[in-house]
C-alpha atoms as a PDB file:
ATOM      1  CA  UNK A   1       0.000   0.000   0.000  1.00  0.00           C
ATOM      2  CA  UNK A   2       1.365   3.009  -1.113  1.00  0.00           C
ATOM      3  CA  UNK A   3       1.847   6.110   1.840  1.00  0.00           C
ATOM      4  CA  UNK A   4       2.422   9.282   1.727  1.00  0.00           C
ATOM      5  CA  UNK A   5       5.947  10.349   1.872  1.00  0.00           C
ATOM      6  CA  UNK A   6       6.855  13.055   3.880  1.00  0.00           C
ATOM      7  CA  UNK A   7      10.417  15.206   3.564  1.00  0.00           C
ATOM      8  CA  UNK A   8      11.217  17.196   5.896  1.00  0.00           C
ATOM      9  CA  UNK A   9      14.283  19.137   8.010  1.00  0.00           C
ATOM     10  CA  UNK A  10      12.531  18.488  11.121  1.00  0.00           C
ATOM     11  CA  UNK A  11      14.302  15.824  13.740  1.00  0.00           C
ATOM     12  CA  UNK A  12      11.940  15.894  16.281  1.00  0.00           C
ATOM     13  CA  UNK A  13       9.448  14.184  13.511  1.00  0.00           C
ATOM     14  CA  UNK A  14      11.558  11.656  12.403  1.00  0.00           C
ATOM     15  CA  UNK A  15      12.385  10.588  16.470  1.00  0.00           C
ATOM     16  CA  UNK A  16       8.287  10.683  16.084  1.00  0.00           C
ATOM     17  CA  UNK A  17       7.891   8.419  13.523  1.00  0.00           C
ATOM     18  CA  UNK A  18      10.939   6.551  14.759  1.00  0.00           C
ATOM     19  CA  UNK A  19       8.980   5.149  18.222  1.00  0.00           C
ATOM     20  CA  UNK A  20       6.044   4.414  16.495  1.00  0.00           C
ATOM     21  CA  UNK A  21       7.957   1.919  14.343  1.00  0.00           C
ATOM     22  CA  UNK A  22       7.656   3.783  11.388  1.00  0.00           C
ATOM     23  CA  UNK A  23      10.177   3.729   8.471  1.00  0.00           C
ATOM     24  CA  UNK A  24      12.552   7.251   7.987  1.00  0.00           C
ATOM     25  CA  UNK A  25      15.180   7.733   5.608  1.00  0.00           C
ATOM     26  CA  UNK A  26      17.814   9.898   7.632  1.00  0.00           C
ATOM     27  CA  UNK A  27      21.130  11.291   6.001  1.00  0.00           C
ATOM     28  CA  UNK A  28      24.660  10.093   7.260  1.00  0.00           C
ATOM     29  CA  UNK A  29      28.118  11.089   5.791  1.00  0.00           C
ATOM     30  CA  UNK A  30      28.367   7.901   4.126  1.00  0.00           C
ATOM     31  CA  UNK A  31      24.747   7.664   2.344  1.00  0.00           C
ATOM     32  CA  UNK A  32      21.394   8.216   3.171  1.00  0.00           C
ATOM     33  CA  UNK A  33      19.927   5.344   5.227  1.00  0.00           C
ATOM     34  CA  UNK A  34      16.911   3.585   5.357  1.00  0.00           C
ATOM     35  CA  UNK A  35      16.059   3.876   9.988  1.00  0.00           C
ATOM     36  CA  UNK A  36      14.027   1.392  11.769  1.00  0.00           C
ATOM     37  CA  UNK A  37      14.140   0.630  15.400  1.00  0.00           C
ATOM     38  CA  UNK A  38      16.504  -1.570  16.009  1.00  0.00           C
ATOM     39  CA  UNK A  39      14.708  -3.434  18.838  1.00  0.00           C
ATOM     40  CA  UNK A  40      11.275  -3.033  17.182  1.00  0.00           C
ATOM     41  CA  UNK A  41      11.260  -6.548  15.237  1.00  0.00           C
ATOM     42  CA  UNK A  42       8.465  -5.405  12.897  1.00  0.00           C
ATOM     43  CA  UNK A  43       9.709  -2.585  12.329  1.00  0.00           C
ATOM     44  CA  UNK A  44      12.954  -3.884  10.983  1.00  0.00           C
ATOM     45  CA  UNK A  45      10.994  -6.055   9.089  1.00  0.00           C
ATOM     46  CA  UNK A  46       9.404  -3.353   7.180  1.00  0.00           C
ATOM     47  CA  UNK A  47      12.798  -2.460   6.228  1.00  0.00           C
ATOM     48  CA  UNK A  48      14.067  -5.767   4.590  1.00  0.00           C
ATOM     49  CA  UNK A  49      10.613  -5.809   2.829  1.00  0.00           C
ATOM     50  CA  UNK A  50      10.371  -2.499   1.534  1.00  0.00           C
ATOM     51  CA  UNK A  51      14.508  -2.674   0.104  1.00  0.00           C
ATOM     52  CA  UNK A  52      13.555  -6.644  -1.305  1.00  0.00           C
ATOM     53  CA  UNK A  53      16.421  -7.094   1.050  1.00  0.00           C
ATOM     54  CA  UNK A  54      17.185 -10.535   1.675  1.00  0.00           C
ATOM     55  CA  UNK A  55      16.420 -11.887   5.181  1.00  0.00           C
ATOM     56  CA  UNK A  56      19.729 -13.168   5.393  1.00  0.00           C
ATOM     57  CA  UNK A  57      22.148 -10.117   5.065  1.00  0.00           C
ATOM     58  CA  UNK A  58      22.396  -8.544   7.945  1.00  0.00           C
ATOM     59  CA  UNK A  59      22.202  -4.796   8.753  1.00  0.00           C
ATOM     60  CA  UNK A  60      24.048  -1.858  10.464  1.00  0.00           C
ATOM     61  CA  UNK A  61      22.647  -0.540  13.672  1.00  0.00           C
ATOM     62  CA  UNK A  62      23.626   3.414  14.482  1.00  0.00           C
ATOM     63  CA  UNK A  63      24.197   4.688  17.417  1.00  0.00           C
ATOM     64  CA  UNK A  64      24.637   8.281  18.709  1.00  0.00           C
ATOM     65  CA  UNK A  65      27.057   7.787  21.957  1.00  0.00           C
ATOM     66  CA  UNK A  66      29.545   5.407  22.891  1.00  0.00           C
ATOM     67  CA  UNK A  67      27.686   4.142  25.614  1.00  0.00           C
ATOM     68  CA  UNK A  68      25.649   2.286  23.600  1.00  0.00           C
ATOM     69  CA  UNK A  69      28.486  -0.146  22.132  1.00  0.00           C
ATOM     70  CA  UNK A  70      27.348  -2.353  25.751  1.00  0.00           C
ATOM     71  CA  UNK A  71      23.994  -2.595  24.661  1.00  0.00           C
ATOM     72  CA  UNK A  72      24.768  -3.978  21.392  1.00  0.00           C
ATOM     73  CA  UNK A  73      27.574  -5.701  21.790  1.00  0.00           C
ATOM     74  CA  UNK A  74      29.473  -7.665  24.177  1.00  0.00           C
ATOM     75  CA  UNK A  75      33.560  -9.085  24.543  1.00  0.00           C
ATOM     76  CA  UNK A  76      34.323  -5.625  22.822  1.00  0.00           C
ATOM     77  CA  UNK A  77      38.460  -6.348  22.198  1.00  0.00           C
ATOM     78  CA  UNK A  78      40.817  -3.381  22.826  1.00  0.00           C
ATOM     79  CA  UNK A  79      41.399  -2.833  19.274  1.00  0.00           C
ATOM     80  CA  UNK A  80      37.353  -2.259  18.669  1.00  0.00           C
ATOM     81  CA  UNK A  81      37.904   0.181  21.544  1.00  0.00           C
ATOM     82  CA  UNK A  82      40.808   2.181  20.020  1.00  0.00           C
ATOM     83  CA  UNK A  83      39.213   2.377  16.701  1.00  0.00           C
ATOM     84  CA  UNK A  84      35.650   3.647  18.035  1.00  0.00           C
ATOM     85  CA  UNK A  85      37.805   6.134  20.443  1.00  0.00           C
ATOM     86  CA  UNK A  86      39.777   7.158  16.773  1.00  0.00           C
ATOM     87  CA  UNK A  87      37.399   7.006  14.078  1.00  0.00           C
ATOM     88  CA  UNK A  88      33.661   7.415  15.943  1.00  0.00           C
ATOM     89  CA  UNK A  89      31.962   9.459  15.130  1.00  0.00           C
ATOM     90  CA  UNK A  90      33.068   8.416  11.432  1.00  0.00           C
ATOM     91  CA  UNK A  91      32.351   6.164   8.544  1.00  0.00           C
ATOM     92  CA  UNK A  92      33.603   3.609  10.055  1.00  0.00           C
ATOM     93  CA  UNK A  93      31.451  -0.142  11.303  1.00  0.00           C
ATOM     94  CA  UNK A  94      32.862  -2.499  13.551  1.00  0.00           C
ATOM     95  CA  UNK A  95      31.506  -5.838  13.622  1.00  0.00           C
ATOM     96  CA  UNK A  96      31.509  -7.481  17.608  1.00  0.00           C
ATOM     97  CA  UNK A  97      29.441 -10.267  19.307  1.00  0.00           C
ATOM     98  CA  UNK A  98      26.027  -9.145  19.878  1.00  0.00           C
ATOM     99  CA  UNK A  99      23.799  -8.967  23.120  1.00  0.00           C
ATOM    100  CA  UNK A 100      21.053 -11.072  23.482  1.00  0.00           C
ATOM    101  CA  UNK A 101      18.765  -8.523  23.382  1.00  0.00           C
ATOM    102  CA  UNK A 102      19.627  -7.921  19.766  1.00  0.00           C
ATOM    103  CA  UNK A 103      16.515  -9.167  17.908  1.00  0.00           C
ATOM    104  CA  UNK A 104      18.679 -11.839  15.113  1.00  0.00           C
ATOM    105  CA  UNK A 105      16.266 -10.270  12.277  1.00  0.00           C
ATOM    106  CA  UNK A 106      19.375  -7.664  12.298  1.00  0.00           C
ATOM    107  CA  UNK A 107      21.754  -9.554  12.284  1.00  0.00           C
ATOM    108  CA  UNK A 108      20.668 -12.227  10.005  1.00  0.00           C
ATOM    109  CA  UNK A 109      20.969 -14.867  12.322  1.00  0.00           C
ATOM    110  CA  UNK A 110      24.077 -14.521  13.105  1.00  0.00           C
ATOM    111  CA  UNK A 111      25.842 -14.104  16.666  1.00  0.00           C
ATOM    112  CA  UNK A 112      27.600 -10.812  15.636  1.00  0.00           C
ATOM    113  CA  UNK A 113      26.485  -7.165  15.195  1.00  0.00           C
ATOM    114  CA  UNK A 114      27.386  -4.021  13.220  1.00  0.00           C
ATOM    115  CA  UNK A 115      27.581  -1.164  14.501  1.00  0.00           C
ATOM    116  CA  UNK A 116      28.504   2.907  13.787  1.00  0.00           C
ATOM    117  CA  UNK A 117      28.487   5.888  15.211  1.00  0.00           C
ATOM    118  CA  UNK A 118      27.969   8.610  12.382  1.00  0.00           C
ATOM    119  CA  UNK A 119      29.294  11.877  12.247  1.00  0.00           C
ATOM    120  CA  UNK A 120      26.639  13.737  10.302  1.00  0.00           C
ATOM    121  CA  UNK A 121      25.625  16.547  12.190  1.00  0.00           C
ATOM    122  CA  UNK A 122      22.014  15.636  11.760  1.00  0.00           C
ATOM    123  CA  UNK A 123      22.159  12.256  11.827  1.00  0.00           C
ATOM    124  CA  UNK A 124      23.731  12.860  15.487  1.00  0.00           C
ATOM    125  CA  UNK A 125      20.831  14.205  16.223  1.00  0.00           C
ATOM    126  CA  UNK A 126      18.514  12.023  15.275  1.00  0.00           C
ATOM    127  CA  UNK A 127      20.264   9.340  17.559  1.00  0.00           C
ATOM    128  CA  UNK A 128      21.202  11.367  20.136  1.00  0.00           C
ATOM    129  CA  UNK A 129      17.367  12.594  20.781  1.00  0.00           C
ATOM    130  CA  UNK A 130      16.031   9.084  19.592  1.00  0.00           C
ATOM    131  CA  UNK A 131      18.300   7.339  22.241  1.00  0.00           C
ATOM    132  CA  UNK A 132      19.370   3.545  21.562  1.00  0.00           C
ATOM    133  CA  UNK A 133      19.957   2.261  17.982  1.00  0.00           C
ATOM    134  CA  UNK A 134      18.769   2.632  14.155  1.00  0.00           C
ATOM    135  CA  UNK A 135      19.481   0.297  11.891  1.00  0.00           C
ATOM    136  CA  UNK A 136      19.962   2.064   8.337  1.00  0.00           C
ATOM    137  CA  UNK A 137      21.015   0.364   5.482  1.00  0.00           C
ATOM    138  CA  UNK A 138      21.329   2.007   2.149  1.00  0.00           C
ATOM    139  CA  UNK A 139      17.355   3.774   1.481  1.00  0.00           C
ATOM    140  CA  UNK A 140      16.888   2.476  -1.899  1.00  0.00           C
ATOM    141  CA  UNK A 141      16.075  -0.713  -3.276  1.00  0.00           C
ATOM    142  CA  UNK A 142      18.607  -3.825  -2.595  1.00  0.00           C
ATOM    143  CA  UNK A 143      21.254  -4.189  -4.884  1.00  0.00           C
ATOM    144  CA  UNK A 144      20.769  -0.967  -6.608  1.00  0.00           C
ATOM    145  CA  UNK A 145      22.916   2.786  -6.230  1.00  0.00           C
ATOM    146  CA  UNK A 146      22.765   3.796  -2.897  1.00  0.00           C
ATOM    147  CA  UNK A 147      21.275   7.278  -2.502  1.00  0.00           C
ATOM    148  CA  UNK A 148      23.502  10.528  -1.651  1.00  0.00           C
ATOM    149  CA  UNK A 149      20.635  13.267  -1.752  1.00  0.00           C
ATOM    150  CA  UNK A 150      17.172  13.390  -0.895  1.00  0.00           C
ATOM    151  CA  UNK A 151      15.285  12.987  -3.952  1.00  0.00           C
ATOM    152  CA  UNK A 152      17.411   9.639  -4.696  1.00  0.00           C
ATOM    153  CA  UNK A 153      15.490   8.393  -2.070  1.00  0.00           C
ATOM    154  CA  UNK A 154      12.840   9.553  -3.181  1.00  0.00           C
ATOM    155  CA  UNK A 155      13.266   8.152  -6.753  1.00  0.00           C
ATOM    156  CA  UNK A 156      13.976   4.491  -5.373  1.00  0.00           C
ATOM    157  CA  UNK A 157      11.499   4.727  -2.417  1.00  0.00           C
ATOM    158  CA  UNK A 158       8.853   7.402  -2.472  1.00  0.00           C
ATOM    159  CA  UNK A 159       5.360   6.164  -1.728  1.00  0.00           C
ATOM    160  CA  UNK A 160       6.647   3.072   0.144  1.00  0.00           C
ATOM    161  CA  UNK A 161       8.457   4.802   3.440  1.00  0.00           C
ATOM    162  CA  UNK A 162       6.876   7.295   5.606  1.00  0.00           C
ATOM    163  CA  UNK A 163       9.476  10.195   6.186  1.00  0.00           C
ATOM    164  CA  UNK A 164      12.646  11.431   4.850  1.00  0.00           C
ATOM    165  CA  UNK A 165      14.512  13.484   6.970  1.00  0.00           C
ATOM    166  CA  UNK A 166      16.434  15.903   4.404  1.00  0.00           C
ATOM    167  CA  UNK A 167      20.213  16.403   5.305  1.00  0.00           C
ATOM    168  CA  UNK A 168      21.446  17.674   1.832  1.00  0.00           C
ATOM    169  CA  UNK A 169      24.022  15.699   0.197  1.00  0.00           C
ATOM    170  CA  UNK A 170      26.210  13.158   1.823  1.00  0.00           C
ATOM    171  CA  UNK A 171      29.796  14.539   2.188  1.00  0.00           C
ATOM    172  CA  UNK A 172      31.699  11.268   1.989  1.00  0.00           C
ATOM    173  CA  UNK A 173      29.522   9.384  -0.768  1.00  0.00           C
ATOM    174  CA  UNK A 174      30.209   5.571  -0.240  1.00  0.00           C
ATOM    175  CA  UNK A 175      29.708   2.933   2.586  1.00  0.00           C
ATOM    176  CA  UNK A 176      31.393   2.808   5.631  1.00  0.00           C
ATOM    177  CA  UNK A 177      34.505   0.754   5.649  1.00  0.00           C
ATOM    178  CA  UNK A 178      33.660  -2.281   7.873  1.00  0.00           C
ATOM    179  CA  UNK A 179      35.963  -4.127  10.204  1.00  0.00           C
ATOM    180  CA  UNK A 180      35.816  -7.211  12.345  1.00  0.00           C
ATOM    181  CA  UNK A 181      38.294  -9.139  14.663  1.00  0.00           C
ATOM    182  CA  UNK A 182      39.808 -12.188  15.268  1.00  0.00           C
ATOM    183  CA  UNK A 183      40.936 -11.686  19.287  1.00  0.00           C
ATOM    184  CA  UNK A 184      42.507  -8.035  18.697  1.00  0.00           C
ATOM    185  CA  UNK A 185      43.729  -8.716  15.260  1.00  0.00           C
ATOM    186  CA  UNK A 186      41.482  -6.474  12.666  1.00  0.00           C
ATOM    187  CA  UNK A 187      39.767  -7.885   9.419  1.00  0.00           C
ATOM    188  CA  UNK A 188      38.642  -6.103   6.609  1.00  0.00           C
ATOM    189  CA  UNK A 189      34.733  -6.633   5.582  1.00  0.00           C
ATOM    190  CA  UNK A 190      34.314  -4.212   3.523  1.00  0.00           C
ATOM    191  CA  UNK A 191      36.474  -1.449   2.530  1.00  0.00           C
ATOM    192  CA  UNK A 192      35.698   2.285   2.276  1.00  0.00           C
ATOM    193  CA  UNK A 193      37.219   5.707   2.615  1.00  0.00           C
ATOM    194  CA  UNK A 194      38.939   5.044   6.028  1.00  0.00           C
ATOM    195  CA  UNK A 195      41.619   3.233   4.875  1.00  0.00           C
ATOM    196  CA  UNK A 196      43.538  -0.042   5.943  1.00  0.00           C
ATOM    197  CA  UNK A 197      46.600   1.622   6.498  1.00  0.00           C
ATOM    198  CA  UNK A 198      45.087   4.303   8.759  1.00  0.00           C
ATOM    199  CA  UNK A 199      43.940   1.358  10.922  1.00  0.00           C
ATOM    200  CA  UNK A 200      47.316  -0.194  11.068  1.00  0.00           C
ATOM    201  CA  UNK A 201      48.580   2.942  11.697  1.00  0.00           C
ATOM    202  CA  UNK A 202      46.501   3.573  14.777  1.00  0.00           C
ATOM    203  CA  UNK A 203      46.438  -0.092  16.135  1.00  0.00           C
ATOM    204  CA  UNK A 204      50.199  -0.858  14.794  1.00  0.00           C
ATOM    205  CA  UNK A 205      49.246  -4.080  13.675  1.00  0.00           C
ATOM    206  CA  UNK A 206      48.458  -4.766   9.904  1.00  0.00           C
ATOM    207  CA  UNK A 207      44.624  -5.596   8.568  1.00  0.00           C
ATOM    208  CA  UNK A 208      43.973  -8.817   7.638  1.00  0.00           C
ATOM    209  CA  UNK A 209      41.631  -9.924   4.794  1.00  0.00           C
ATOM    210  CA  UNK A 210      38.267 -11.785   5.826  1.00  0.00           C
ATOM    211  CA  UNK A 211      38.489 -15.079   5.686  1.00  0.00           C
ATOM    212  CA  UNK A 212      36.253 -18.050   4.659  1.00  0.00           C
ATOM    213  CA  UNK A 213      34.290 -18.358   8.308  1.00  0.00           C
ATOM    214  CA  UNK A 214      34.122 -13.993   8.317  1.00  0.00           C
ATOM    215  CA  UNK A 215      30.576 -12.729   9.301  1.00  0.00           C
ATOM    216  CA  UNK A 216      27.809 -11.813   6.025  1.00  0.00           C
ATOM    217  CA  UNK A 217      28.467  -8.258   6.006  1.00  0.00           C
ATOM    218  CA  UNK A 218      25.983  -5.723   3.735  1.00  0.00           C
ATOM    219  CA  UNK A 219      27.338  -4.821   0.595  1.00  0.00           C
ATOM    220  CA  UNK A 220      29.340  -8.372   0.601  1.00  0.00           C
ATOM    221  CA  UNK A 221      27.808  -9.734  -2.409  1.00  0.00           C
ATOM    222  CA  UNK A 222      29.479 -10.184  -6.110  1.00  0.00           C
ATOM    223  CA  UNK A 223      26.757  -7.989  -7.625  1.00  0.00           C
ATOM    224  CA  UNK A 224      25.683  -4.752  -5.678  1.00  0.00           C
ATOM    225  CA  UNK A 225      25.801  -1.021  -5.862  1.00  0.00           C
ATOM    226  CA  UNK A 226      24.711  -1.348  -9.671  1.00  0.00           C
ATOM    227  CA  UNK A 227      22.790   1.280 -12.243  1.00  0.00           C
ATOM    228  CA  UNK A 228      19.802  -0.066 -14.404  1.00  0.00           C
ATOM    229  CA  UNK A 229      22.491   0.104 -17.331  1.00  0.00           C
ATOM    230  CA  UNK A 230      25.004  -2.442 -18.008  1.00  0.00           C
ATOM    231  CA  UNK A 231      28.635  -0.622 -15.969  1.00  0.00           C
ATOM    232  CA  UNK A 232      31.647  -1.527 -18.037  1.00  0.00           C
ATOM    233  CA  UNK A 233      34.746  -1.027 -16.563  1.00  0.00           C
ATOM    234  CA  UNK A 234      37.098  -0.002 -19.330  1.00  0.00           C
ATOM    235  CA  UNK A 235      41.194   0.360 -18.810  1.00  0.00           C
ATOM    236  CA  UNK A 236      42.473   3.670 -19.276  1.00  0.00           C
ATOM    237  CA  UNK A 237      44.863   2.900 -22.519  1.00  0.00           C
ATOM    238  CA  UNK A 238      41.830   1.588 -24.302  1.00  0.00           C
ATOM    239  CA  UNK A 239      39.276   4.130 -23.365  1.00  0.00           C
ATOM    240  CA  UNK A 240      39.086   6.190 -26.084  1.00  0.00           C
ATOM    241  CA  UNK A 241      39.631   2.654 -28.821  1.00  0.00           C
ATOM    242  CA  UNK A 242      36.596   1.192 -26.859  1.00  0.00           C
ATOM    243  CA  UNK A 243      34.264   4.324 -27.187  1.00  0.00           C
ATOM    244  CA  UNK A 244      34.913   4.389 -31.089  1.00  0.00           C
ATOM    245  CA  UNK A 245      34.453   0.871 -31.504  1.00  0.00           C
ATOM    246  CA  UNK A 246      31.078   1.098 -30.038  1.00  0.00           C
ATOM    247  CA  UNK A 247      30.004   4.698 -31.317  1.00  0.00           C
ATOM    248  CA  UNK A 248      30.672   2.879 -34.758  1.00  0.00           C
ATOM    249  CA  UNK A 249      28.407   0.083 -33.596  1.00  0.00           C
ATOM    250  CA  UNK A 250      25.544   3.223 -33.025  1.00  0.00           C
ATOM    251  CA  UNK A 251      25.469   2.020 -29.362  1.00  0.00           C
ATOM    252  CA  UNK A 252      23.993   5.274 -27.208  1.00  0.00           C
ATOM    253  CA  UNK A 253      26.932   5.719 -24.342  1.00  0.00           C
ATOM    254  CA  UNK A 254      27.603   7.230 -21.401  1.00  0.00           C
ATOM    255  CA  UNK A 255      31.143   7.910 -19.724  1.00  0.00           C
ATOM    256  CA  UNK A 256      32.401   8.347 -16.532  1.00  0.00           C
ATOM    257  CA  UNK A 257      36.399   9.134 -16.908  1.00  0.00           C
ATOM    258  CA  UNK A 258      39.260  11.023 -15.831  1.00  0.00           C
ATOM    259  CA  UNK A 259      40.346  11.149 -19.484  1.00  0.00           C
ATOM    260  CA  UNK A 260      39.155  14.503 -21.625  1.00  0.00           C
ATOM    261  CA  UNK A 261      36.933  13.083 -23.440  1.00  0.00           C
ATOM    262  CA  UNK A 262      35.780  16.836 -25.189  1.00  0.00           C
ATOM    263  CA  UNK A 263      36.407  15.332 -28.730  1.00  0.00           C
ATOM    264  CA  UNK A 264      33.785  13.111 -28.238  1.00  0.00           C
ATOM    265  CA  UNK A 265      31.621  15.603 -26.396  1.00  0.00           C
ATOM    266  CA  UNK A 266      28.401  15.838 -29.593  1.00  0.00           C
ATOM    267  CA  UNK A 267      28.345  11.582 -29.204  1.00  0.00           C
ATOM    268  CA  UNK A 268      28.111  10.596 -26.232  1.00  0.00           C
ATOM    269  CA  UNK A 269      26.616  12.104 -22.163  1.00  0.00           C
ATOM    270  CA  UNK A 270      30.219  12.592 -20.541  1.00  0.00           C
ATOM    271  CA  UNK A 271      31.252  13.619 -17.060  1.00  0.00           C
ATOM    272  CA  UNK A 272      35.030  14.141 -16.592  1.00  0.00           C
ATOM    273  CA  UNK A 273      35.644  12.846 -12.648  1.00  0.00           C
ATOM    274  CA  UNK A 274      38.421  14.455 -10.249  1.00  0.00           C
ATOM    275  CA  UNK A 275      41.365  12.383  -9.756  1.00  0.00           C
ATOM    276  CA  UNK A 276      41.288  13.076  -6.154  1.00  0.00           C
ATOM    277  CA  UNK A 277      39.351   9.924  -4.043  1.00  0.00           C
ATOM    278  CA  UNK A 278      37.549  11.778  -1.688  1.00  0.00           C
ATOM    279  CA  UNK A 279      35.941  14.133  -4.454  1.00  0.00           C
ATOM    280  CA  UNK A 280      35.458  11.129  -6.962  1.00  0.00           C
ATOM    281  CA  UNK A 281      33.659   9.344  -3.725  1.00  0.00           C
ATOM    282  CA  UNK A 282      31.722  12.136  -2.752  1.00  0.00           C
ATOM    283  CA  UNK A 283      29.893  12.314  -6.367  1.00  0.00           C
ATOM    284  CA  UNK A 284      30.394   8.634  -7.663  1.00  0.00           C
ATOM    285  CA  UNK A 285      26.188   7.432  -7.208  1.00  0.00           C
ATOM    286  CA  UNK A 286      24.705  10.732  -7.781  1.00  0.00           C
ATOM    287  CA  UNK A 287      27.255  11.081 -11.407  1.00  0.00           C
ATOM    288  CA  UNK A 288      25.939   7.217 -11.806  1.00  0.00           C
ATOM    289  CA  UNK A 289      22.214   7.895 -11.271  1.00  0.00           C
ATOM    290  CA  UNK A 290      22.159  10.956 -13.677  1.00  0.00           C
ATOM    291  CA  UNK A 291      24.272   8.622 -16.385  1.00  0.00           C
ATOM    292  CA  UNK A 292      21.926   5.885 -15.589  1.00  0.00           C
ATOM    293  CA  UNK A 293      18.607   8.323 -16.497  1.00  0.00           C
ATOM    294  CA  UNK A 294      19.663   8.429 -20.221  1.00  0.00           C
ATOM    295  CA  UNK A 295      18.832   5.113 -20.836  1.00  0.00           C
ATOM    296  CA  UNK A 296      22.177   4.218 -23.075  1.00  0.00           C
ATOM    297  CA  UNK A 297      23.494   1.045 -23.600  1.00  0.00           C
ATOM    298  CA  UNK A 298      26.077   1.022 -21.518  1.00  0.00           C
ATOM    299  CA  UNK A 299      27.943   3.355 -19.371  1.00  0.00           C
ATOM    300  CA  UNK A 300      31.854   2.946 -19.298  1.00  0.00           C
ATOM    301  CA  UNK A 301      33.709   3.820 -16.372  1.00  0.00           C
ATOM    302  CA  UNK A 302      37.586   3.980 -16.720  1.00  0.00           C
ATOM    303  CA  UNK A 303      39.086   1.906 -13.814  1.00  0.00           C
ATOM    304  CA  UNK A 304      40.144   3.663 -10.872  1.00  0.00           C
ATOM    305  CA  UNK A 305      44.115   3.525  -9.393  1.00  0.00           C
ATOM    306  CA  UNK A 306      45.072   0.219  -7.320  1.00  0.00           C
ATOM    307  CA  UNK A 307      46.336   2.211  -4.323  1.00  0.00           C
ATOM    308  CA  UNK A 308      45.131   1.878  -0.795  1.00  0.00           C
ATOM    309  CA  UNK A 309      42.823   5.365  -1.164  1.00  0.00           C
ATOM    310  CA  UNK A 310      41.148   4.106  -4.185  1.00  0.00           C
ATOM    311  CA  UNK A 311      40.100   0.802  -2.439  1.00  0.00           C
ATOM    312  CA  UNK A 312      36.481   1.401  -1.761  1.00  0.00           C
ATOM    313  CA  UNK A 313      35.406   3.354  -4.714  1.00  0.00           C
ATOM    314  CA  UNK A 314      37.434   0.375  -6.386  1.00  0.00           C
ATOM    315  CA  UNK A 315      35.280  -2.217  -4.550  1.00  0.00           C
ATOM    316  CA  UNK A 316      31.649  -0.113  -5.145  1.00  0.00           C
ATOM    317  CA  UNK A 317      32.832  -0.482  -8.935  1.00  0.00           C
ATOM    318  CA  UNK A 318      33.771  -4.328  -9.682  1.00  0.00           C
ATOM    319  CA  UNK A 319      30.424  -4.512  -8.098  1.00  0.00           C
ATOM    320  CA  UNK A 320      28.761  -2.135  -9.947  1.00  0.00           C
ATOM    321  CA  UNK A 321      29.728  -4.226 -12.765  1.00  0.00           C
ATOM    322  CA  UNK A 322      29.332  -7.859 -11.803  1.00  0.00           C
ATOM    323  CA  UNK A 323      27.806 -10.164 -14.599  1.00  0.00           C
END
């Protein structure tokens, strides 16, 4: 049944429609997220149906103070510690053994929890006045570009959720990196803009890669963050070769690229992206979602550097374009 959507600026509503087990769409650094009650099992529901989420990926649950990690979570290791005292509030998850007071339709069954503390200013807010935890994956549909401004929700969700609390645009663009531990030693779930080196820097111990029994983390799977349109990730020194070959095929393409592509500018819908990571991150889904609107055959993307700042845009990408 379809509801009316509301937007607005207005926090005290969306605590509002937060108790009464409502669904809000609520802004973070990172990307907008879709908020439930975390303890409200229906609630969370809602959420899994309304993405098409599967019941078995588990979700992230937000929290707005420290104090909370004892709620959620239980044999917290020093190293969690020092990278919540570091990197909270930031775009940064940590992944710990949950309470049992943590319904398991968050966590997907399993016996561990996500959890982050984020550092949008009105996000705080939200979680601060709300008190407890919000679970908020991405607010659009599963599998599908994560929203970075209010109307993207809108476009993926509108009519099915009840509020969206408008925060502007997100400021860091992708998902949180996520981390886990085995004893003190850190794993990498999922990477993202906090790097691993700046967590080996602050624990002095290197990052490990997840292994084969590492916890179902969201935005795990092969295919994910993807446009309707086919992504093609194309290597820089046969950019331009591929474009021709396909313009002479009368494909209709789009192109996201750090090459100048201005020679092609009358063929083809063309944004030129900065070669820092933090801009290019900042604007990656929103540049994808306009690209995506034209309806073209494909949309090439040259392929981002290999180095350790690159990693998570790097990761959003290969599964952007997973066949």
């Amino acid at each position: 049944m379809l509801v009316n959507t509301i937007v607005t600026e207005n926090v005290d509503d969306a605590v509002e429609y937060l108790r009464a087990g409502r669904l809000v769409a609520f802004p973070t650094e990172t990307v907008y997220g879709l908020g439930a009650d975390a303890m409200n099992e229906s609630a969370v529901r809602g959420v899994f149906l309304v993405k098409g989420r599967p019941p078995s990926h588990p979700l992230i649950v937000h929290i707005g103070d420290t104090k909370y990690l004892e709620v959620f979570a239980k044999n917290i290791t020093n190293s969690a510690r020092i990278l919540a005292e570091k990197f909270w509030p930031g775009p940064l998850t940590l992944v710990l053994d949950k309470t049992d007071q943590v319904p398991e339709v968050v966590t997907g069954g399993q016996s561990s929890v996500a959890l982050r503390f984020p550092s949008h200013p009105i996000a705080r807010d939200l979680l601060s006045k709300f008190g407890g935890g919000v679970v908020g994956p991405s607010a659009n549909k599963f599998g599908r570009l994560s929203p970075t401004q209010p109307n993207d929700v809108l476009s993926d969700l509108g009519g099915d959720i009840d509020l969206v609390l408008d925060g502007g645009a997100c400021t860091v663009g992708i998902e949180s990196t996520i981390v886990g531990f085995d004893g003190n030693t850190p794993l990498l779930l999922r990477p993202g803009m906090i790097t691993t080196e700046e967590i080996s820097s602050v624990l002095s111990v290197s990052v490990e890669p997840a292994g084969e029994r590492a916890p179902r983390v969201s935005g795990s799977l092969p295919s994910h963050y993807a446009p309707n349109t086919p992504l093609i990730l194309v290597k820089p020194n046969v950019l331009k070769s591929e474009i021709e070959r396909r313009l002479s095929k009368n494909d209709r393409i789009a192109v996201l690229a750090f090459s100048d592509l201005s020679s092609f500018a009358d063929h083809l819908y063309y944004v030129e992206v900065s070669s820092d990571a933090k801009v290019y991150a900042r604007t990656l889904y929103h540049e994808l979602r306009e690209l995506d609107q034209k309806k073209c055959d494909a949309i090439l993307v040259e392929e981002v550097p290999t180095t350790n700042p690159w990693s998570g845009i790097r990761d959003r990408l290969l599964r952007a374009a997973y066949r």
